[in-house]
Protein backbone atom coordinates (compact mmCIF):
# COMPACT_ATOMS: atom_id res chain seq x y z
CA UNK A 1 16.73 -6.75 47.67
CA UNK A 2 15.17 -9.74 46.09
CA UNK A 3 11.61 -8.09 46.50
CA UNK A 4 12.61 -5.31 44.88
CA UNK A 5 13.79 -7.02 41.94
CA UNK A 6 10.93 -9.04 41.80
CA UNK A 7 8.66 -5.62 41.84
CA UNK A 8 11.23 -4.10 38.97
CA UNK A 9 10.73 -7.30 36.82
CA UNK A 10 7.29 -7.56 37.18
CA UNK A 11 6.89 -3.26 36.30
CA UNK A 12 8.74 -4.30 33.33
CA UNK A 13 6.74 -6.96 32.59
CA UNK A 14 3.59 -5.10 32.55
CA UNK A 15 5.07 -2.63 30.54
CA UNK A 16 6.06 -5.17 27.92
CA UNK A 17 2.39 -6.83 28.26
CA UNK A 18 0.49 -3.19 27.47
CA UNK A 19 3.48 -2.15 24.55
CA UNK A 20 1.94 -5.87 22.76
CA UNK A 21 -1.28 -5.02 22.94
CA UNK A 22 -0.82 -1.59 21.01
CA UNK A 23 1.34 -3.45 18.56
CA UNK A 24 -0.92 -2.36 15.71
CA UNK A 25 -0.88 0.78 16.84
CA UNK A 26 2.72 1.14 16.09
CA UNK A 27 3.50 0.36 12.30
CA UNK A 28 0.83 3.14 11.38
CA UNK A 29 -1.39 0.61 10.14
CA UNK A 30 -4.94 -0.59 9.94
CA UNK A 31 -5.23 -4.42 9.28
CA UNK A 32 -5.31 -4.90 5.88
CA UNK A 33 -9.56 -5.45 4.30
CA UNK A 34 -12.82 -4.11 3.67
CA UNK A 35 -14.52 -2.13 6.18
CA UNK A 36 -18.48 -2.08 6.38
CA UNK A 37 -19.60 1.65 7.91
CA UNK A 38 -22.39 2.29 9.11
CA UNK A 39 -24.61 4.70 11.41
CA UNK A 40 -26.99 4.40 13.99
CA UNK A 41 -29.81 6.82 13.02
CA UNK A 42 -33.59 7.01 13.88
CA UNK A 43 -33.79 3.17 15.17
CA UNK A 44 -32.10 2.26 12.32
CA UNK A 45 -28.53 1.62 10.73
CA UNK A 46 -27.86 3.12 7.67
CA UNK A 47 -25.26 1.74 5.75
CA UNK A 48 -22.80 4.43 4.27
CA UNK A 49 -20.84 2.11 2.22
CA UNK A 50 -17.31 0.23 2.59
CA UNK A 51 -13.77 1.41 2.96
CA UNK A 52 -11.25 -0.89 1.64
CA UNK A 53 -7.79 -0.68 3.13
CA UNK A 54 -4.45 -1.77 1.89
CA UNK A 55 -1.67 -1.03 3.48
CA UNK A 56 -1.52 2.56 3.76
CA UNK A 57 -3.77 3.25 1.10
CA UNK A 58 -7.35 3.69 1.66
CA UNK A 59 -10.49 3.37 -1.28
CA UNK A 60 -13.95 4.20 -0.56
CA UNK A 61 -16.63 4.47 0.71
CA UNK A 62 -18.57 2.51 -1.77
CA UNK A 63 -21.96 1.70 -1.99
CA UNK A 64 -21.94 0.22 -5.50
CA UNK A 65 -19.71 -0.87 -7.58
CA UNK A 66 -15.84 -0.18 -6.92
CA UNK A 67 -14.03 2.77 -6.10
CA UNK A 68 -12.24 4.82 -8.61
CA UNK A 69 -8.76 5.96 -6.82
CA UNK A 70 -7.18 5.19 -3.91
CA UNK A 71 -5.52 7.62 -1.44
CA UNK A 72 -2.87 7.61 1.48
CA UNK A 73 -3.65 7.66 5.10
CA UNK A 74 -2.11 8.18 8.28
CA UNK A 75 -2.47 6.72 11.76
CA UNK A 76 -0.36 7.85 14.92
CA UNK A 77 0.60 5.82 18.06
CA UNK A 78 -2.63 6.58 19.45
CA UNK A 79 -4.22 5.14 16.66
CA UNK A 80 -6.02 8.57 15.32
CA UNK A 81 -6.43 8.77 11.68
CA UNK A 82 -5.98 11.57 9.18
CA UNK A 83 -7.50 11.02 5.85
CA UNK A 84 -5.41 12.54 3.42
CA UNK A 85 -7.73 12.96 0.22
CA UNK A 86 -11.19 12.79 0.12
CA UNK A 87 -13.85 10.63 1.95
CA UNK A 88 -17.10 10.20 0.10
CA UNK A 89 -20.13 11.71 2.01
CA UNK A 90 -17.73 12.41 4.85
CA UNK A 91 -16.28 15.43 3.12
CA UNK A 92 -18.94 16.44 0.87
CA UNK A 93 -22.00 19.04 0.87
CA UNK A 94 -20.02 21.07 4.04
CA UNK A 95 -19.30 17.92 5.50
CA UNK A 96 -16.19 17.35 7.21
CA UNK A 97 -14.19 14.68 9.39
CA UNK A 98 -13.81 15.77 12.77
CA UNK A 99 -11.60 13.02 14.16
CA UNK A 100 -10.87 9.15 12.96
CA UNK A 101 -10.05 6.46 15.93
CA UNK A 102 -8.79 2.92 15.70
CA UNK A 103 -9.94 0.72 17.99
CA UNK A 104 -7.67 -2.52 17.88
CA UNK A 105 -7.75 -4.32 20.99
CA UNK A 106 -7.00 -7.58 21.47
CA UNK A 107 -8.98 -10.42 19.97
CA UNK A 108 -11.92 -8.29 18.84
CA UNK A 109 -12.54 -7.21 15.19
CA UNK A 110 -10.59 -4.08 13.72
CA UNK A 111 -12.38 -0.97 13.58
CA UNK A 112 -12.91 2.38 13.72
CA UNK A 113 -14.94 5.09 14.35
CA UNK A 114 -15.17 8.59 12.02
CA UNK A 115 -16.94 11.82 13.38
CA UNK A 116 -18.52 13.61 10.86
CA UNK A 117 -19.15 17.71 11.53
CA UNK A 118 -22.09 18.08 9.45
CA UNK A 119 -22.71 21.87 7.97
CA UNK A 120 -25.23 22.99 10.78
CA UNK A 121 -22.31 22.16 13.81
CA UNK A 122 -23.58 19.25 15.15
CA UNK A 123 -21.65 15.88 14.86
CA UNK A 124 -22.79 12.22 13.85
CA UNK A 125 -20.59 9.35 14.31
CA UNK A 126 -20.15 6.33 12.19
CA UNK A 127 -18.33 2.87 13.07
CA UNK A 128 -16.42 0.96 9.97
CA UNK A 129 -15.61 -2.62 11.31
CA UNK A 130 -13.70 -4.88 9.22
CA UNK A 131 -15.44 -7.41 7.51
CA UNK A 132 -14.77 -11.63 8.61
């Protein structure tokens, strides 16, 4: 009997320890801050500007200079992201965003990663990580 409650406790345990770390997940939130994107392309990374997030209002990208309007965006449990207005480059010229994840784990630095469907069918993807 006392094994088993030992093996029940430490189930629960576990399951509190793995609910923490997905903790950011949960309010629908990225952290709050400016995000650096970028792609690797051809050797190289290109930098496709910064998204600034507040709350749950996103601005950007910008390459110069500051954004003009901010819009609203949503992020499940899983930490997928719908953009909900428009997203520079992203979603111009036939461009459009496949899919937006979150990556928050633990100690390392916010990010996240958007996949661009380019006009043609094939798909690029881009890393924003939150500026220190």
């Amino acid at each position: 009997m006392t094994s088993r409650i030992s093996c029940i406790s430490s189930i629960l345990l576990l399951m509190a320890t793995s609910a923490a770390a997905r903790a950011d997940f949960s309010d629908g939130k990225l952290p709050d801050g400016t995000y650096h994107c970028e792609v690797y392309l051809l050797g190289a990374f290109l930098n496709l500007g910064d998204i600034t997030i507040k709350g749950n209002v996103y601005t950007g990208p910008v390459t110069f200079g500051t954004a003009l309007q901010g819009y609203n965006y949503q992020m499940n449990a899983n930490g997928e992201i719908t953009w909900l207005g428009p997203l520079g480059g992203y979603t111009t010229g036939g461009n459009s965003v496949s899919m937006t994840q979150a990556t928050l784990d633990g100690e390392t630095t916010p990010s996240f990663d958007i996949i661009l469907k380019q006009p043609d069918g094939a798909f690029t993807a881009s890393t924003c990580t939150k500026a220190q």
